[in-house]
C-alpha atoms as a PDB file:
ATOM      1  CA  UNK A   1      63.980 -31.502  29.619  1.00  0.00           C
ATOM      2  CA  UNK A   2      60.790 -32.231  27.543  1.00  0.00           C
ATOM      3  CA  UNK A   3      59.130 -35.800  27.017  1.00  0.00           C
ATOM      4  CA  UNK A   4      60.689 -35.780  23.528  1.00  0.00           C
ATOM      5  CA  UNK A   5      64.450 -35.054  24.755  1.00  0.00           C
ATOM      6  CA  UNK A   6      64.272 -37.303  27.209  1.00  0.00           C
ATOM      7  CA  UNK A   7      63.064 -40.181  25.383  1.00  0.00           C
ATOM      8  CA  UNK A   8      65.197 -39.004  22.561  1.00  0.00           C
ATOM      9  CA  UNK A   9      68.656 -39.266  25.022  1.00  0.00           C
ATOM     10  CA  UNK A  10      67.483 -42.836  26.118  1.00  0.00           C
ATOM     11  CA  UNK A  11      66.481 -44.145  22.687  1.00  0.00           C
ATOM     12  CA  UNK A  12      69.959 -45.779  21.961  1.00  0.00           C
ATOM     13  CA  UNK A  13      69.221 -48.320  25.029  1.00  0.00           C
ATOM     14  CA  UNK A  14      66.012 -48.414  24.766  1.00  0.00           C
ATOM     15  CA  UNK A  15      66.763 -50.023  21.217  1.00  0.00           C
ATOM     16  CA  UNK A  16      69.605 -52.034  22.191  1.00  0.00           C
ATOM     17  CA  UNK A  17      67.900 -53.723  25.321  1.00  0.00           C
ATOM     18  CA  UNK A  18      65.026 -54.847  22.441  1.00  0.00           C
ATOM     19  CA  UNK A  19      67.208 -56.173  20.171  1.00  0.00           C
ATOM     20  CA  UNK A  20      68.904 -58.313  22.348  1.00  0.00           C
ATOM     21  CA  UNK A  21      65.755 -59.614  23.574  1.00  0.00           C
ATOM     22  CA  UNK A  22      64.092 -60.179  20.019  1.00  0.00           C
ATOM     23  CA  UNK A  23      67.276 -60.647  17.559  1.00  0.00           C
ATOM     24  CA  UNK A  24      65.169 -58.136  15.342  1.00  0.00           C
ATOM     25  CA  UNK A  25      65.747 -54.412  14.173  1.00  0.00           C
ATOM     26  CA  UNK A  26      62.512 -54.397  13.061  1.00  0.00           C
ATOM     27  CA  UNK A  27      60.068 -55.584  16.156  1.00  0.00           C
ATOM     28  CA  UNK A  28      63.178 -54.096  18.301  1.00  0.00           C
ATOM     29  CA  UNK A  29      62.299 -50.580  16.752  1.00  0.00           C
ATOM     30  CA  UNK A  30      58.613 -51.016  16.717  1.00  0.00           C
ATOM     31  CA  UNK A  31      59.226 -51.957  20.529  1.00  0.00           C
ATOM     32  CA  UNK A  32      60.605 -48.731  20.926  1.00  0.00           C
ATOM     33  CA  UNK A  33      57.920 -46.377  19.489  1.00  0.00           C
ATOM     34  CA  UNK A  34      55.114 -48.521  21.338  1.00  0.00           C
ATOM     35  CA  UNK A  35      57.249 -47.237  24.474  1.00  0.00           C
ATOM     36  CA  UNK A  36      57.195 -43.849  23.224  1.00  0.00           C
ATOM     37  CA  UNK A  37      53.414 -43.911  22.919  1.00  0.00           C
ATOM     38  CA  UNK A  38      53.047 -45.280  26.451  1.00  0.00           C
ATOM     39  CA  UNK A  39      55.430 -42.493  27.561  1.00  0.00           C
ATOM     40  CA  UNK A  40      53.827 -39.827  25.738  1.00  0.00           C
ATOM     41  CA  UNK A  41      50.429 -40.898  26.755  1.00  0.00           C
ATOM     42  CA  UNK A  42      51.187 -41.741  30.965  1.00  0.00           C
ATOM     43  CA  UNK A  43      49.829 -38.412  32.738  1.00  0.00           C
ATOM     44  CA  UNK A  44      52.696 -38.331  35.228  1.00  0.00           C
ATOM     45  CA  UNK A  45      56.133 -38.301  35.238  1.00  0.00           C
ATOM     46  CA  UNK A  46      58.135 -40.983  36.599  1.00  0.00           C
ATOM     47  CA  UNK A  47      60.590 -40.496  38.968  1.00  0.00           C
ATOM     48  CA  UNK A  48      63.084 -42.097  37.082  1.00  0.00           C
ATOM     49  CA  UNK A  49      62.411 -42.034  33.585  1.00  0.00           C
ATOM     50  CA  UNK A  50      65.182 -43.996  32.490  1.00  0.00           C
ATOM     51  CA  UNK A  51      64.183 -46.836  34.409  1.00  0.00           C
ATOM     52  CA  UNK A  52      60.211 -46.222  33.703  1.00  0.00           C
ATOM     53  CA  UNK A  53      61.108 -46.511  29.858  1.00  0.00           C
ATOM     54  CA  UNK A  54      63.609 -49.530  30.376  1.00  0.00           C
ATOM     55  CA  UNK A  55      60.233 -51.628  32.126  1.00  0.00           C
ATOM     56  CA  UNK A  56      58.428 -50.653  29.435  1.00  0.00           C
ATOM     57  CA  UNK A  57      60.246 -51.323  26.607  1.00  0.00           C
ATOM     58  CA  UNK A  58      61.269 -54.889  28.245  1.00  0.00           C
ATOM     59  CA  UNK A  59      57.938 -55.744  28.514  1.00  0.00           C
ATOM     60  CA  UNK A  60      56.784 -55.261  25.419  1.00  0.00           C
ATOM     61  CA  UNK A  61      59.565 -57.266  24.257  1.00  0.00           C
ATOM     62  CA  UNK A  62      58.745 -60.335  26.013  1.00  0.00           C
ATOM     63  CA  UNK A  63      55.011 -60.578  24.788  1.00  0.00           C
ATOM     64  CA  UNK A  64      56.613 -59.710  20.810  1.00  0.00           C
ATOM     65  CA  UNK A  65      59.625 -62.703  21.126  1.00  0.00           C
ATOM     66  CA  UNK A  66      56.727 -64.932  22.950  1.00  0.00           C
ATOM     67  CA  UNK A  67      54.563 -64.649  19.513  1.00  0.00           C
ATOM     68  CA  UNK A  68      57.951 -64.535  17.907  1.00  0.00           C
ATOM     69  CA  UNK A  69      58.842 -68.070  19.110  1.00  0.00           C
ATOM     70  CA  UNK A  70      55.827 -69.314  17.487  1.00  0.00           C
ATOM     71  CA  UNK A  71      56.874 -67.984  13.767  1.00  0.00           C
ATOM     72  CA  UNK A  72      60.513 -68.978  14.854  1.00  0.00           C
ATOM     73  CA  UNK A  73      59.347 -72.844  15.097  1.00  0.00           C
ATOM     74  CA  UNK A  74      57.191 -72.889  11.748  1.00  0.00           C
ATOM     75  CA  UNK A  75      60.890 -70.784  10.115  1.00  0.00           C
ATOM     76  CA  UNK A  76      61.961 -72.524   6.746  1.00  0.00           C
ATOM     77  CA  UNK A  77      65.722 -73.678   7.252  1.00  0.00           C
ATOM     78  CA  UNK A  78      68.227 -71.947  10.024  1.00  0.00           C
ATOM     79  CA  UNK A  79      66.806 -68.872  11.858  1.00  0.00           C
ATOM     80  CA  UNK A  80      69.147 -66.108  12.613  1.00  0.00           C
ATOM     81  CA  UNK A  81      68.864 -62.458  13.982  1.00  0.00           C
ATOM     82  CA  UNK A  82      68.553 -59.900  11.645  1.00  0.00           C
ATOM     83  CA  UNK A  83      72.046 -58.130  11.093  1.00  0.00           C
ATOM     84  CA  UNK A  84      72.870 -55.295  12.964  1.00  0.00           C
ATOM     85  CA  UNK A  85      75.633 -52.735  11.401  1.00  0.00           C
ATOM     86  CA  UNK A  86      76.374 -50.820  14.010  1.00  0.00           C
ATOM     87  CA  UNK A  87      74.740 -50.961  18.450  1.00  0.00           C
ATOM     88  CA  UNK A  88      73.637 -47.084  18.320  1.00  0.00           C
ATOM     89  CA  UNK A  89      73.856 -47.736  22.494  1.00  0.00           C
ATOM     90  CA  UNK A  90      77.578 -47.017  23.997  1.00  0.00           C
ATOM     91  CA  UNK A  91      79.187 -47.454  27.648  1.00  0.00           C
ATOM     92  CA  UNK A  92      83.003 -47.772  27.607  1.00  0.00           C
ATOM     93  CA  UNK A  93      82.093 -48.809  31.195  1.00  0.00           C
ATOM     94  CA  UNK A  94      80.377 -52.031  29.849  1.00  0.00           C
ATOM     95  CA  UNK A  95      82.087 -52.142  25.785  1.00  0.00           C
ATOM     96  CA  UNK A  96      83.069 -56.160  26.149  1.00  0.00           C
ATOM     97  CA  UNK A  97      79.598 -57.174  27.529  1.00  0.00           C
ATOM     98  CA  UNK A  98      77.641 -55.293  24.686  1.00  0.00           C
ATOM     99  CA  UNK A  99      80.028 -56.276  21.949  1.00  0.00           C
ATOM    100  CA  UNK A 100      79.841 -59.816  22.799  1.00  0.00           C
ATOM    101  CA  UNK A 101      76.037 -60.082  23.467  1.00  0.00           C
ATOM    102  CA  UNK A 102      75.244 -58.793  20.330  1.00  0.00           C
ATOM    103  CA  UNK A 103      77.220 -61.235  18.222  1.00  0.00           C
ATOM    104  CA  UNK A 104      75.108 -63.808  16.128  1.00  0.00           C
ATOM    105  CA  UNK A 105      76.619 -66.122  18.377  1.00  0.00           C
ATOM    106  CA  UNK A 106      75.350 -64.553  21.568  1.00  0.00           C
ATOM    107  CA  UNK A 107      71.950 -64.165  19.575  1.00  0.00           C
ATOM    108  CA  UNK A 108      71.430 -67.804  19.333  1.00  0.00           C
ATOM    109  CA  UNK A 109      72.437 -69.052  22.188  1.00  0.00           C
ATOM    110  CA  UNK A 110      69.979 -66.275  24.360  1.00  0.00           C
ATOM    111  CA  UNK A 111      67.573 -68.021  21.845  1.00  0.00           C
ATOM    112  CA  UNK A 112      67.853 -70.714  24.379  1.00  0.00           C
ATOM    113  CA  UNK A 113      66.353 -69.202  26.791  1.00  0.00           C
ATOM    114  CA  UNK A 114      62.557 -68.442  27.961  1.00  0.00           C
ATOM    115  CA  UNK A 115      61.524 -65.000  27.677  1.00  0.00           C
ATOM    116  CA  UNK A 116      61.533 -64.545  31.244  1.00  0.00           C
ATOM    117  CA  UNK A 117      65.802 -65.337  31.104  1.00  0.00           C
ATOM    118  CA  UNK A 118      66.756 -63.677  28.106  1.00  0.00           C
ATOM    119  CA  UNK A 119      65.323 -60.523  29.609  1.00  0.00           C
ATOM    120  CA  UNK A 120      66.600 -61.443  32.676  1.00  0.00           C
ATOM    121  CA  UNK A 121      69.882 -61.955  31.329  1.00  0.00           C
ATOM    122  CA  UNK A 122      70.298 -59.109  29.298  1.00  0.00           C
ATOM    123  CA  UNK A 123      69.050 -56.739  31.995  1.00  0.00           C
ATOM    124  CA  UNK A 124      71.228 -57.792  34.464  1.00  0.00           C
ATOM    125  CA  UNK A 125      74.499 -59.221  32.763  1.00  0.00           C
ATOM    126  CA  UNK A 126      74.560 -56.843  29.685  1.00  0.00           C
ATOM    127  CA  UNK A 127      73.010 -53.549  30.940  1.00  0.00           C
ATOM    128  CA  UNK A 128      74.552 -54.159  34.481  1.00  0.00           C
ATOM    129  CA  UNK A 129      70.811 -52.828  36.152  1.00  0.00           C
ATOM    130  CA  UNK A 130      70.143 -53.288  39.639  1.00  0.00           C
ATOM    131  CA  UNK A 131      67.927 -56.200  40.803  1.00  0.00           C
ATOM    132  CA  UNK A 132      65.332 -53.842  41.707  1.00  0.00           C
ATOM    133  CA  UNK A 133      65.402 -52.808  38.405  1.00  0.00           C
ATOM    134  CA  UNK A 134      65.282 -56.157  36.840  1.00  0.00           C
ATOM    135  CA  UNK A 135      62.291 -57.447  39.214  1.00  0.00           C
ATOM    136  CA  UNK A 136      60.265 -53.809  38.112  1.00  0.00           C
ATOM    137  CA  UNK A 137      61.083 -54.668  34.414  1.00  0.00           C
ATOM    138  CA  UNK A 138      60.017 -58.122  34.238  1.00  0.00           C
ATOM    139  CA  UNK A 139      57.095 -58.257  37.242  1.00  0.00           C
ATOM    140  CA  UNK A 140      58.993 -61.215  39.514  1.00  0.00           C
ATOM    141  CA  UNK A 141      60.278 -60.739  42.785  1.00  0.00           C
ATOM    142  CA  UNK A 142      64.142 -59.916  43.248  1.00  0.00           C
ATOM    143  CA  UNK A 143      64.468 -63.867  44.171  1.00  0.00           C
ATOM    144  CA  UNK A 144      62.873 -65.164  41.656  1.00  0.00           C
ATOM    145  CA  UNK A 145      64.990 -63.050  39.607  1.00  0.00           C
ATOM    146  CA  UNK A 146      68.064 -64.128  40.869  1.00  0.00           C
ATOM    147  CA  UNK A 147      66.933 -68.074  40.231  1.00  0.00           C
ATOM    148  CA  UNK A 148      66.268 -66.688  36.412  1.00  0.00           C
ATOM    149  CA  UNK A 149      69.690 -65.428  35.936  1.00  0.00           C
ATOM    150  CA  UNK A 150      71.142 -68.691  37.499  1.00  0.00           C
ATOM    151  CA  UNK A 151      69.338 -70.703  34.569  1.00  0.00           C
ATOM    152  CA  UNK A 152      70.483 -68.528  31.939  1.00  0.00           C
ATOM    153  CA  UNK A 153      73.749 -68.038  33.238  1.00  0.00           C
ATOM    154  CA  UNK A 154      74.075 -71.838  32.995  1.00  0.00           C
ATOM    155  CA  UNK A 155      72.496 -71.779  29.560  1.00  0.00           C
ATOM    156  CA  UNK A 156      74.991 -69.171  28.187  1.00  0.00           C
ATOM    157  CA  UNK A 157      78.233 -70.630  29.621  1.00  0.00           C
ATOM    158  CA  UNK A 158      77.170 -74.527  27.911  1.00  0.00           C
ATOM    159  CA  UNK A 159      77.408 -72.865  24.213  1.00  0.00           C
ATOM    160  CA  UNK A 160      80.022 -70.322  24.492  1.00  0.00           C
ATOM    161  CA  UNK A 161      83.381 -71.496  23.096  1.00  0.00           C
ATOM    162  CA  UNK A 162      86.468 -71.722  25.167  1.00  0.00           C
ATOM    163  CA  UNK A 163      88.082 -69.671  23.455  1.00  0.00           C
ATOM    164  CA  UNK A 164      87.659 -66.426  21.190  1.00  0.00           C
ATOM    165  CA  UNK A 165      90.355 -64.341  19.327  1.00  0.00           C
ATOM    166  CA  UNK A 166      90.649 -60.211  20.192  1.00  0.00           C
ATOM    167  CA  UNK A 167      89.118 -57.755  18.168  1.00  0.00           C
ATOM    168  CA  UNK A 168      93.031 -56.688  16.598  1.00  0.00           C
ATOM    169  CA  UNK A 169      93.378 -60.420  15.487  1.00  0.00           C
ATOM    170  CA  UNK A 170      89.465 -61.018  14.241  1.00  0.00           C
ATOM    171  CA  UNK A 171      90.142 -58.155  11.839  1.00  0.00           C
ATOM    172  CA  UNK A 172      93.373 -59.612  10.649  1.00  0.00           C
ATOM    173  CA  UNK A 173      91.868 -63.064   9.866  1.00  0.00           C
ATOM    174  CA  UNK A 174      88.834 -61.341   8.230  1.00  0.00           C
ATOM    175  CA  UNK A 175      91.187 -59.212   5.826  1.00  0.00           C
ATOM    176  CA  UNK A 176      92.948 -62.005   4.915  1.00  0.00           C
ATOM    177  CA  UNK A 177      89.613 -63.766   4.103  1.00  0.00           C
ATOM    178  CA  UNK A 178      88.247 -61.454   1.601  1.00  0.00           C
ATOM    179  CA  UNK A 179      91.218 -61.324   0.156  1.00  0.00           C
ATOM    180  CA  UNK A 180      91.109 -64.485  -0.223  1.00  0.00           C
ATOM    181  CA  UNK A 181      87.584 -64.884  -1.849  1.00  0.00           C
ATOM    182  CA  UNK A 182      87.661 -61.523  -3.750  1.00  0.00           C
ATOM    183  CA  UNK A 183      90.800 -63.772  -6.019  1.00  0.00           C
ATOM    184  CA  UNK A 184      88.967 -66.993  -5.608  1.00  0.00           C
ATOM    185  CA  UNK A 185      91.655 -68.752  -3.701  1.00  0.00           C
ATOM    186  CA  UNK A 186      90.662 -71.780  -2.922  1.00  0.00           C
ATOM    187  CA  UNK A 187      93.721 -73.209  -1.065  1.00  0.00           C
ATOM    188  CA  UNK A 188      94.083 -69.272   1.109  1.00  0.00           C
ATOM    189  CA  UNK A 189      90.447 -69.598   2.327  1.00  0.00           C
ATOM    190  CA  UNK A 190      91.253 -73.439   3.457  1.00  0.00           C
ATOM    191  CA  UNK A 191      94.397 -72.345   5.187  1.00  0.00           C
ATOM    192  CA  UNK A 192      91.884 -69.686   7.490  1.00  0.00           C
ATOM    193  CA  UNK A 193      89.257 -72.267   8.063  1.00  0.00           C
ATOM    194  CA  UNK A 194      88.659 -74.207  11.067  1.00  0.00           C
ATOM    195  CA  UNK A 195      88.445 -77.917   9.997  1.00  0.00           C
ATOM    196  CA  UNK A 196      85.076 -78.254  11.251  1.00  0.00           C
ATOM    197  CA  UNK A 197      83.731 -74.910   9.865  1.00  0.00           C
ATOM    198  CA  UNK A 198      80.229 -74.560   8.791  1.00  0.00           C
ATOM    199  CA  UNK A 199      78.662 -72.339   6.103  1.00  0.00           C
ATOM    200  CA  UNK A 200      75.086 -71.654   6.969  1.00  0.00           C
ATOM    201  CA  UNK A 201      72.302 -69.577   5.174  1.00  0.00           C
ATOM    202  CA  UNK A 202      69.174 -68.003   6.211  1.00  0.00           C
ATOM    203  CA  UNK A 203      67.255 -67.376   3.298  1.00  0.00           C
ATOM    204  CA  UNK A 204      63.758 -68.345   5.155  1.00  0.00           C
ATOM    205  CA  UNK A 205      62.073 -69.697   2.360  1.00  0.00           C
ATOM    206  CA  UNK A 206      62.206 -66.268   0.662  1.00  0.00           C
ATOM    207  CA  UNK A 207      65.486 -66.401  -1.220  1.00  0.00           C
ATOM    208  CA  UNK A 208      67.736 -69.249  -2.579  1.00  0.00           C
ATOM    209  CA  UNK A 209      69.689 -70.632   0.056  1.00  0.00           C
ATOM    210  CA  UNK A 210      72.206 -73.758   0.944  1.00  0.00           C
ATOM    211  CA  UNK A 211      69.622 -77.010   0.689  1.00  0.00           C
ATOM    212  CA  UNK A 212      72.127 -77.454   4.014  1.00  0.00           C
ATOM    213  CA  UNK A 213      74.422 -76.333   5.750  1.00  0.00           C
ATOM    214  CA  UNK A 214      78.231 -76.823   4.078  1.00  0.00           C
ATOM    215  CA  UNK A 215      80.518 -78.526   6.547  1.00  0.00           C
ATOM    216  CA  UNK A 216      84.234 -78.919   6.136  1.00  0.00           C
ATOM    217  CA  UNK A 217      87.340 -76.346   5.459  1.00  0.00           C
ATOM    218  CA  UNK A 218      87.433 -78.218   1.932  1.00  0.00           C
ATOM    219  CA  UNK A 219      84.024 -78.052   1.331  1.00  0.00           C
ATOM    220  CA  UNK A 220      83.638 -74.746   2.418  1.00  0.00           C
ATOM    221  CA  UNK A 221      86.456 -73.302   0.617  1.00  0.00           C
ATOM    222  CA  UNK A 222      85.817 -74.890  -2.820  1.00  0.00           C
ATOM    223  CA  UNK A 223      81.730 -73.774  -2.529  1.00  0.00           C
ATOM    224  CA  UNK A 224      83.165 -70.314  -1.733  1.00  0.00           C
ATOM    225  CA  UNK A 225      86.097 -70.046  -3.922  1.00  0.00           C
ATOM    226  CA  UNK A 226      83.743 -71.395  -7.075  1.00  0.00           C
ATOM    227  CA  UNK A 227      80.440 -69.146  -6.187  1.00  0.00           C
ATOM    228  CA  UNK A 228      82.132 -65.688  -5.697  1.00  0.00           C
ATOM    229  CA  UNK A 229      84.016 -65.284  -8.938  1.00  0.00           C
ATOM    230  CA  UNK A 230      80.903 -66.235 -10.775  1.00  0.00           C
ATOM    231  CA  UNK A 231      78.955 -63.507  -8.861  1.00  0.00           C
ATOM    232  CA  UNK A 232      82.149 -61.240  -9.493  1.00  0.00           C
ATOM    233  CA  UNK A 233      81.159 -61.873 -13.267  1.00  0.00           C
ATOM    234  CA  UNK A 234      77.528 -60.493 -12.825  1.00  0.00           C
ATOM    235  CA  UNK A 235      78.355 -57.789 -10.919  1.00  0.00           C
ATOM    236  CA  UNK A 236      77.938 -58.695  -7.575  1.00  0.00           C
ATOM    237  CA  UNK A 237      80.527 -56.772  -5.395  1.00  0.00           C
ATOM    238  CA  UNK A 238      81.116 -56.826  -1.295  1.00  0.00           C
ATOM    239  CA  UNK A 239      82.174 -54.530   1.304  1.00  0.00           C
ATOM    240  CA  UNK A 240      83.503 -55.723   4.541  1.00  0.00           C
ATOM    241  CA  UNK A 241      81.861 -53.998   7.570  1.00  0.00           C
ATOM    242  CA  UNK A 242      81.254 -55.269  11.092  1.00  0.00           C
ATOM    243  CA  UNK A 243      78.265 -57.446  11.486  1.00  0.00           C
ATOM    244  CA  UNK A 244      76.544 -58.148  14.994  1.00  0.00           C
ATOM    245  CA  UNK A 245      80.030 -56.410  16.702  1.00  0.00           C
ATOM    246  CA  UNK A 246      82.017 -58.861  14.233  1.00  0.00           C
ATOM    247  CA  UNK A 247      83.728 -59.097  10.978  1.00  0.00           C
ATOM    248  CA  UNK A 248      81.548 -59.517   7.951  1.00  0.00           C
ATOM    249  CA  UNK A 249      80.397 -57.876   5.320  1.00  0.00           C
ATOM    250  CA  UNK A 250      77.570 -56.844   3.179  1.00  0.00           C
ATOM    251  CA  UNK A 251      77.231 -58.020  -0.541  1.00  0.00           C
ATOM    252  CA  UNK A 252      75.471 -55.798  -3.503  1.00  0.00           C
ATOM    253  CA  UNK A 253      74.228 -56.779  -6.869  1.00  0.00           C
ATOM    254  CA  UNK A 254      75.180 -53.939  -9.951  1.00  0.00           C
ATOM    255  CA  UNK A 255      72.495 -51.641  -8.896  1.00  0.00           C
ATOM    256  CA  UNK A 256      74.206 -51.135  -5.702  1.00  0.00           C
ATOM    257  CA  UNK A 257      70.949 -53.035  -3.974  1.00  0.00           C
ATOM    258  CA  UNK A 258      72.047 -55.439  -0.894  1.00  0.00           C
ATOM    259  CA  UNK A 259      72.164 -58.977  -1.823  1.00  0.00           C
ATOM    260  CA  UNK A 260      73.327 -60.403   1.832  1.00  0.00           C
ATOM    261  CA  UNK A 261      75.240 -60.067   5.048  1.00  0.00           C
ATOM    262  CA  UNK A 262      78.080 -62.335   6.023  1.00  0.00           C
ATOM    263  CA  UNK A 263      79.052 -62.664   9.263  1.00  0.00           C
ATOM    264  CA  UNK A 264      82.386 -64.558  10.824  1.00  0.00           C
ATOM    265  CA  UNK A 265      82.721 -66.511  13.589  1.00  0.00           C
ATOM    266  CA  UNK A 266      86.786 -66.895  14.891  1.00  0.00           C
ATOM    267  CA  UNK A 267      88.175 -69.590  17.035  1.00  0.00           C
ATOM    268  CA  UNK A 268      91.718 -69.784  18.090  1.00  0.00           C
ATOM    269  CA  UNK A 269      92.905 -68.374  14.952  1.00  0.00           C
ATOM    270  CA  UNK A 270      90.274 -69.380  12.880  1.00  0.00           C
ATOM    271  CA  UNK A 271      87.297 -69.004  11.050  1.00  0.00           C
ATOM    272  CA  UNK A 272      84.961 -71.521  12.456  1.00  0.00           C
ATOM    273  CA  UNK A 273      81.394 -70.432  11.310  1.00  0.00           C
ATOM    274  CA  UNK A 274      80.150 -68.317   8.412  1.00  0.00           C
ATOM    275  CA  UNK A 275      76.628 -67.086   8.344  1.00  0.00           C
ATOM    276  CA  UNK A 276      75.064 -65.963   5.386  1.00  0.00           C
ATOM    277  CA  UNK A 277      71.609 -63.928   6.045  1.00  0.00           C
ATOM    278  CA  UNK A 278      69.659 -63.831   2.530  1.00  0.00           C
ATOM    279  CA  UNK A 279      65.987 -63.411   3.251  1.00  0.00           C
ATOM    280  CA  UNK A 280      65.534 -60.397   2.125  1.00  0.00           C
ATOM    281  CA  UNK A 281      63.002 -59.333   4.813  1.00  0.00           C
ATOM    282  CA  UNK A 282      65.829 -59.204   7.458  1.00  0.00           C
ATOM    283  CA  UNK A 283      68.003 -56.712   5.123  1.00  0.00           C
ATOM    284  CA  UNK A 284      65.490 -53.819   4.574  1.00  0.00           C
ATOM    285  CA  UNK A 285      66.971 -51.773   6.922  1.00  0.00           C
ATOM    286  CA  UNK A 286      70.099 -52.304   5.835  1.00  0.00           C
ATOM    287  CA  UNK A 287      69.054 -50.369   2.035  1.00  0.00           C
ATOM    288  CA  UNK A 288      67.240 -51.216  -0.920  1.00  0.00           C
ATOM    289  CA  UNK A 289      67.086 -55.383  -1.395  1.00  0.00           C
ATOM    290  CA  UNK A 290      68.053 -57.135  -4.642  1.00  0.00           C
ATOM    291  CA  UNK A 291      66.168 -59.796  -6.189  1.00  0.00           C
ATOM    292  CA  UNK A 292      67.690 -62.925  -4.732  1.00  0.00           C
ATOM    293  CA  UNK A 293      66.096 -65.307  -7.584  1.00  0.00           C
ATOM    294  CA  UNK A 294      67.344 -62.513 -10.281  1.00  0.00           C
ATOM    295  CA  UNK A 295      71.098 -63.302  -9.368  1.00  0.00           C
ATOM    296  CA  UNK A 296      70.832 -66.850  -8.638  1.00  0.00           C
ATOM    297  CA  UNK A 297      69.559 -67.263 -12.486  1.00  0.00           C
ATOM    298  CA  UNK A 298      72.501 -65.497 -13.115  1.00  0.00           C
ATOM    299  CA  UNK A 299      75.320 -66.956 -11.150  1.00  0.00           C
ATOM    300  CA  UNK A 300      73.785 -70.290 -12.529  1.00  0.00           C
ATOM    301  CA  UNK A 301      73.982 -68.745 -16.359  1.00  0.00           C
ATOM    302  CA  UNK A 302      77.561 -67.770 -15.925  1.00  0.00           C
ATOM    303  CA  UNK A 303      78.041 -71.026 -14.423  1.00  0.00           C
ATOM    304  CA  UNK A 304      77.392 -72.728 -17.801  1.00  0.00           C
ATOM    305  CA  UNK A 305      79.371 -70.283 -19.932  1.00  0.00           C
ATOM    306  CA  UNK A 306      82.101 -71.062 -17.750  1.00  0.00           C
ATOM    307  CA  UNK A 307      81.806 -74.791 -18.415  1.00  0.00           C
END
């Protein structure tokens, strides 16, 4: 095989093992093609090339998310991963670890962790690699590894809930949901809410967003059964898709433009956190971005003709 195919066959994980390390499609893709350069430009072939571009590509991960943590602490309102439609990485082998570690959930809580861990963690619990492997990748020794992946193990198992529903029944839930707010029924979306729910936007200073986050299955419901008829007026349509390995869906203005991604959390039977991601410089990939502000006028004029 040539340079190209086999950096071509290995891009999938070479992307997915950067995006779990940097919740971004965009540094996790730019991660990539600076480990294509290095690749292209080494003189000698590795003996394992799979593992020579999986060290490379983790490395240069770690020194973009520790510059990234800096921009993540100066972030206007709630910071969340930019959505990812669909993991172009696949291992029936592994499908339950790499579903779950690329939820928004998982996302945050590896957020958690120093550079060091989350690289550690991923490498190791996610991509199931050797310790060998994960001491080459990240420059420690095998026991210091080991001590990293104790830390972050801890850190991981502190946030995760105690409970999460199957894929079969997180579809279910989610249908009923949109059904739900495509009608505008208030009292349905209550009834699928977990009492302590939380609606959450992050619009990063860049798009109108929640002046906080709306707690409360009444709450939440009446926001969301009042807003989405009003953007139903002005055009605004939605599509459910899977978000982060999770039910969600991605909403459009008239022009067919993407407006935001929704993404569901589920908890024994319920839908216990909603995340909205609005600034528009984590949808790009996603298609062409409406203007946030444009609708919001909107919404707020057909707000008063309602009235």
């Amino acid at each position: 095989m040539s340079k190209v195919e086999e950096f071509e066959e290995l891009r999938p994980l070479l992307f997915s093992i950067a995006y779990r390390i940097l919740g971004s499609v965009s540094e996790a893709e730019d991660a990539v093609q600076e480990t294509w350069l290095r690749f292209d430009g080494s003189s000698t072939r590795p003996t394992s090339t799979k593992a020579f571009l999986s060290a490379a590509v983790t490395r240069i991960s770690i020194d973009v998310l520790r510059s990234a943590r800096v921009r993540r602490e100066e972030y206007v309102g709630p910071w969340f991963p930019e959505p990812l439609l669909s993991d172009p990485y696949q291992d029936p082998a592994r499908a339950v670890e790499l579903a779950d570690s690329v939820s928004m959930a998982a996302l945050l809580l590896l957020e958690r962790l120093s550079p060091l861990e989350r690289a550690v963690f991923v490498l190791r619990e996610v991509f199931a690699f050797g310790f060998d492997e994960v001491s080459a990748a990240v420059g420690r020794s095998e026991a210091a590894c080991r001590q990293l992946l104790v830390r972050a193990r801890r850190h991981m198992e502190a946030g995760r809930p105690r409970f999460e529903a199957d894929r079969q029944e997180r579809h279910e839930l989610a249908t009923r949901f949109f059904d739900a707010l495509k009608s505008g029924d208030v009292g349905g979306l209550r009834n699928l809410l977990a009492a302590d729910v939380q609606l959450v936007g992050d619009g990063g200073g860049k798009a109108p967003q929640l002046a906080k986050a709306v707690m409360g299955a009444e709450n939440v419901a009446r926001v969301l059964g009042t807003v989405f008829p009003l953007m139903s007026r002005i055009d605004v349509t939605f599509a459910p898709h899977e978000v982060n390995g999770r039910p969600g869906a991605i909403f459009r203005d008239r022009n067919g433009k993407v407006l935001h991604a929704l993404a569901l959390d589920t908890l024994d039977g319920q839908i216990r956190t909603i995340r909205a991601v609005i600034n528009p410089d984590k949808l790009g990939h996603i298609g062409p971005v409406a203007d946030a502000w444009a609708i919001d006028r909107e919404v707020k004029q057909a707000r008063r003709q309602v009235n």
